[in-house]
N, C-alpha and C. Protein backbone atom coordinates (compact mmCIF):
# COMPACT_ATOMS: atom_id res chain seq x y z
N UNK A 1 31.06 -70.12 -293.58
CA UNK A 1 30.05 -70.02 -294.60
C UNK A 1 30.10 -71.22 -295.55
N UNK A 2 31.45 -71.66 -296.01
CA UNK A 2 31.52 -72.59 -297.15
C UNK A 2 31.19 -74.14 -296.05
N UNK A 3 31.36 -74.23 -294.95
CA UNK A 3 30.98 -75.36 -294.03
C UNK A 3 29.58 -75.35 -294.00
N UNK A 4 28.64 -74.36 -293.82
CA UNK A 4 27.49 -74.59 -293.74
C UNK A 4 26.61 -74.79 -295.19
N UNK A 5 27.20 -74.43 -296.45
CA UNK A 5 26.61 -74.91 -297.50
C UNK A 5 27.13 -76.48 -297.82
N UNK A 6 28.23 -76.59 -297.61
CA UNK A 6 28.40 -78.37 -298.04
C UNK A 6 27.74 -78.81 -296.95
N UNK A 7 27.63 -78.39 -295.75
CA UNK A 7 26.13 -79.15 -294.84
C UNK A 7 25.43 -79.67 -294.98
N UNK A 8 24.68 -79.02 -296.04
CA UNK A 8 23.58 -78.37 -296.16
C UNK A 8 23.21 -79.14 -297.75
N UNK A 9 23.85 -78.99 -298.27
CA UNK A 9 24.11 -80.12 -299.71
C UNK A 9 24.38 -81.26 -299.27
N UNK A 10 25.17 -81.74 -298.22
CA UNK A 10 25.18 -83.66 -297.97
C UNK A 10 24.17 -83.89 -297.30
N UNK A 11 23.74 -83.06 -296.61
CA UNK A 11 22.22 -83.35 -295.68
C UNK A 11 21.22 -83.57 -296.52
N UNK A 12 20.93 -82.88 -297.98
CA UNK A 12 19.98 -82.91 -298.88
C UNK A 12 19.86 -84.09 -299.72
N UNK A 13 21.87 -84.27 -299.73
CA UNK A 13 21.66 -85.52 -300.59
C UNK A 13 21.56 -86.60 -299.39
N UNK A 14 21.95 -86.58 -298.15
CA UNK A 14 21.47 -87.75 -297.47
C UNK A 14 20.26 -88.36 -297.33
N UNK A 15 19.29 -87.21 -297.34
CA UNK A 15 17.72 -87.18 -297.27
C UNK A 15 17.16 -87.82 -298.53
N UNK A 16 17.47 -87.18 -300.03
CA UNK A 16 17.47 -87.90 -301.34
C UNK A 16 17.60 -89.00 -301.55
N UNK A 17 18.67 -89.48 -301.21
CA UNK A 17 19.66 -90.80 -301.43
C UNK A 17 18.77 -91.83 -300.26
N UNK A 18 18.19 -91.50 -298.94
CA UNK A 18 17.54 -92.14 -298.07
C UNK A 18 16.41 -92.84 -298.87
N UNK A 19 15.78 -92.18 -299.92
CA UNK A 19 14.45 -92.67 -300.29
C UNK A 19 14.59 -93.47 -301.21
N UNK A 20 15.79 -94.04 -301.97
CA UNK A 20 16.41 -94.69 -302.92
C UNK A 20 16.87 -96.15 -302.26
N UNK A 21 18.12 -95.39 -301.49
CA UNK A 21 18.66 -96.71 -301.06
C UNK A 21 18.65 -96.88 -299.51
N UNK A 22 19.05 -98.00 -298.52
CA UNK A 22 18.60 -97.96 -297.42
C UNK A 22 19.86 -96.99 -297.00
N UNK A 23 20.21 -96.90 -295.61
CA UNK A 23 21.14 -96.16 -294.89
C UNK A 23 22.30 -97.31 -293.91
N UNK A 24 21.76 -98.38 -294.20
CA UNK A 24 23.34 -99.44 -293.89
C UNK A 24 23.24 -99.77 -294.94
N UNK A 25 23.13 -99.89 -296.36
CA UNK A 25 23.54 -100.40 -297.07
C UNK A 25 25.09 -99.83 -297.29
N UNK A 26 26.32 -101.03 -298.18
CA UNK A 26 27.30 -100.57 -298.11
C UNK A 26 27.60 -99.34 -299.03
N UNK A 27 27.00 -99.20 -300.46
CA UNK A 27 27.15 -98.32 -301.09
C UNK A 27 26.50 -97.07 -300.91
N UNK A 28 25.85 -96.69 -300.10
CA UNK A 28 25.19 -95.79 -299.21
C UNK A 28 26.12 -94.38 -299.77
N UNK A 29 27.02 -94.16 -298.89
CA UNK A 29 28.50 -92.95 -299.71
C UNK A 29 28.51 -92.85 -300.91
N UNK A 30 28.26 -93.49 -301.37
CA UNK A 30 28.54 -93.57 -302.87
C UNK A 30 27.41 -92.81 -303.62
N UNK A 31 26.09 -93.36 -303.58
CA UNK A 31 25.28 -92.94 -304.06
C UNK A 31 25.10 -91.23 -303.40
N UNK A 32 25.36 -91.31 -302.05
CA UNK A 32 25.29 -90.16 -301.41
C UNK A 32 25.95 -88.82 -302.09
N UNK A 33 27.40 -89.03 -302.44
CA UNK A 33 28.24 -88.38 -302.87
C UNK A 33 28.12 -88.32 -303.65
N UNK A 34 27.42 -88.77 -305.22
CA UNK A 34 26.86 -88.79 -306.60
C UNK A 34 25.80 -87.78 -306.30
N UNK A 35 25.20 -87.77 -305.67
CA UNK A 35 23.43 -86.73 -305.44
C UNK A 35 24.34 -85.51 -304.75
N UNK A 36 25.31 -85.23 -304.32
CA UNK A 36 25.64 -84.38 -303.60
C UNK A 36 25.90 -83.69 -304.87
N UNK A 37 26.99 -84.41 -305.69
CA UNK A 37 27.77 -83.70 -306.65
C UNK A 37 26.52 -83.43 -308.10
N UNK A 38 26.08 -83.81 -308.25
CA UNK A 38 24.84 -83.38 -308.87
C UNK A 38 24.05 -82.35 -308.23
N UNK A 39 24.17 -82.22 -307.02
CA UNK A 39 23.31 -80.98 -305.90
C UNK A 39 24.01 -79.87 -306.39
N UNK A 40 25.14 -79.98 -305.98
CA UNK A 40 26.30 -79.01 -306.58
C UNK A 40 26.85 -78.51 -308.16
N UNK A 41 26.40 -79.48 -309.04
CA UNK A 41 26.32 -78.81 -310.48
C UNK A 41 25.05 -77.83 -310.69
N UNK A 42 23.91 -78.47 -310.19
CA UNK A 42 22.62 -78.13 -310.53
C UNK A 42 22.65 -76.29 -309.56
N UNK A 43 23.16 -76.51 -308.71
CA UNK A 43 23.57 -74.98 -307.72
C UNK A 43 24.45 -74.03 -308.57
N UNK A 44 25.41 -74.65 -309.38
CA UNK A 44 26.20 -73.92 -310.29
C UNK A 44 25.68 -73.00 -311.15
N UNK A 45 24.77 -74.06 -312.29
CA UNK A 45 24.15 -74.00 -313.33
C UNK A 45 23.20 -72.63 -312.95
N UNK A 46 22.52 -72.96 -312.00
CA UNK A 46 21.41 -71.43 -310.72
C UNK A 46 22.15 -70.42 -311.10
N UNK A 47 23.29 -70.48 -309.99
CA UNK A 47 24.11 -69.28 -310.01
C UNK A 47 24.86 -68.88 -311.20
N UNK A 48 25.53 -69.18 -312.01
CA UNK A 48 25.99 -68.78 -313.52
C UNK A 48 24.86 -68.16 -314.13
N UNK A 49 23.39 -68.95 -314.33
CA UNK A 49 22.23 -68.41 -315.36
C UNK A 49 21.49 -67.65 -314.53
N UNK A 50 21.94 -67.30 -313.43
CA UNK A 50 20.80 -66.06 -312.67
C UNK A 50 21.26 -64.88 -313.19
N UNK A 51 22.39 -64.49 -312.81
CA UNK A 51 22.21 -62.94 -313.94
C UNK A 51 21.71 -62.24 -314.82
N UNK A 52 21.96 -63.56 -315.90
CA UNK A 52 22.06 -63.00 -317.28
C UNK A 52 20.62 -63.13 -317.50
N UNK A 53 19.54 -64.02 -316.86
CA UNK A 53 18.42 -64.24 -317.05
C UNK A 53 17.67 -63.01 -316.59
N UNK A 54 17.85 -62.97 -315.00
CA UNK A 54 17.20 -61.69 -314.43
C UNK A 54 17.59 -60.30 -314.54
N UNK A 55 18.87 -59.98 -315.17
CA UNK A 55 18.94 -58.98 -315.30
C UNK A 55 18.59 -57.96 -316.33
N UNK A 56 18.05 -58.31 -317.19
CA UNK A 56 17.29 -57.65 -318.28
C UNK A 56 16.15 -56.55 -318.00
């Protein structure tokens, strides 16, 4: 389960990061792994404020 969501988040940021920078460029990872980890705060932030929002 936890393999198919980081998948699934580097695939998104690969796709993201594609429209930015090229895909041989050398810093390519870099930027990749910045959009990932931003994929992954912004997924946090979801899940923490879904409760308390919808459950009222």
């Amino acid at each position: 389960m936890l393999r198919i969501i980081s998948q699934a988040i580097l695939s998104a940021a690969g796709v993201i990061g594609a429209f930015f920078v090229a895909r041989d460029t050398a810093g390519f990872a870099v930027y990749q792994m910045v959009i990932s980890l931003v994929l992954i705060v912004i997924a946090a932030v979801v899940v923490w404020y879904w409760p308390k929002r919808w459950s009222k």
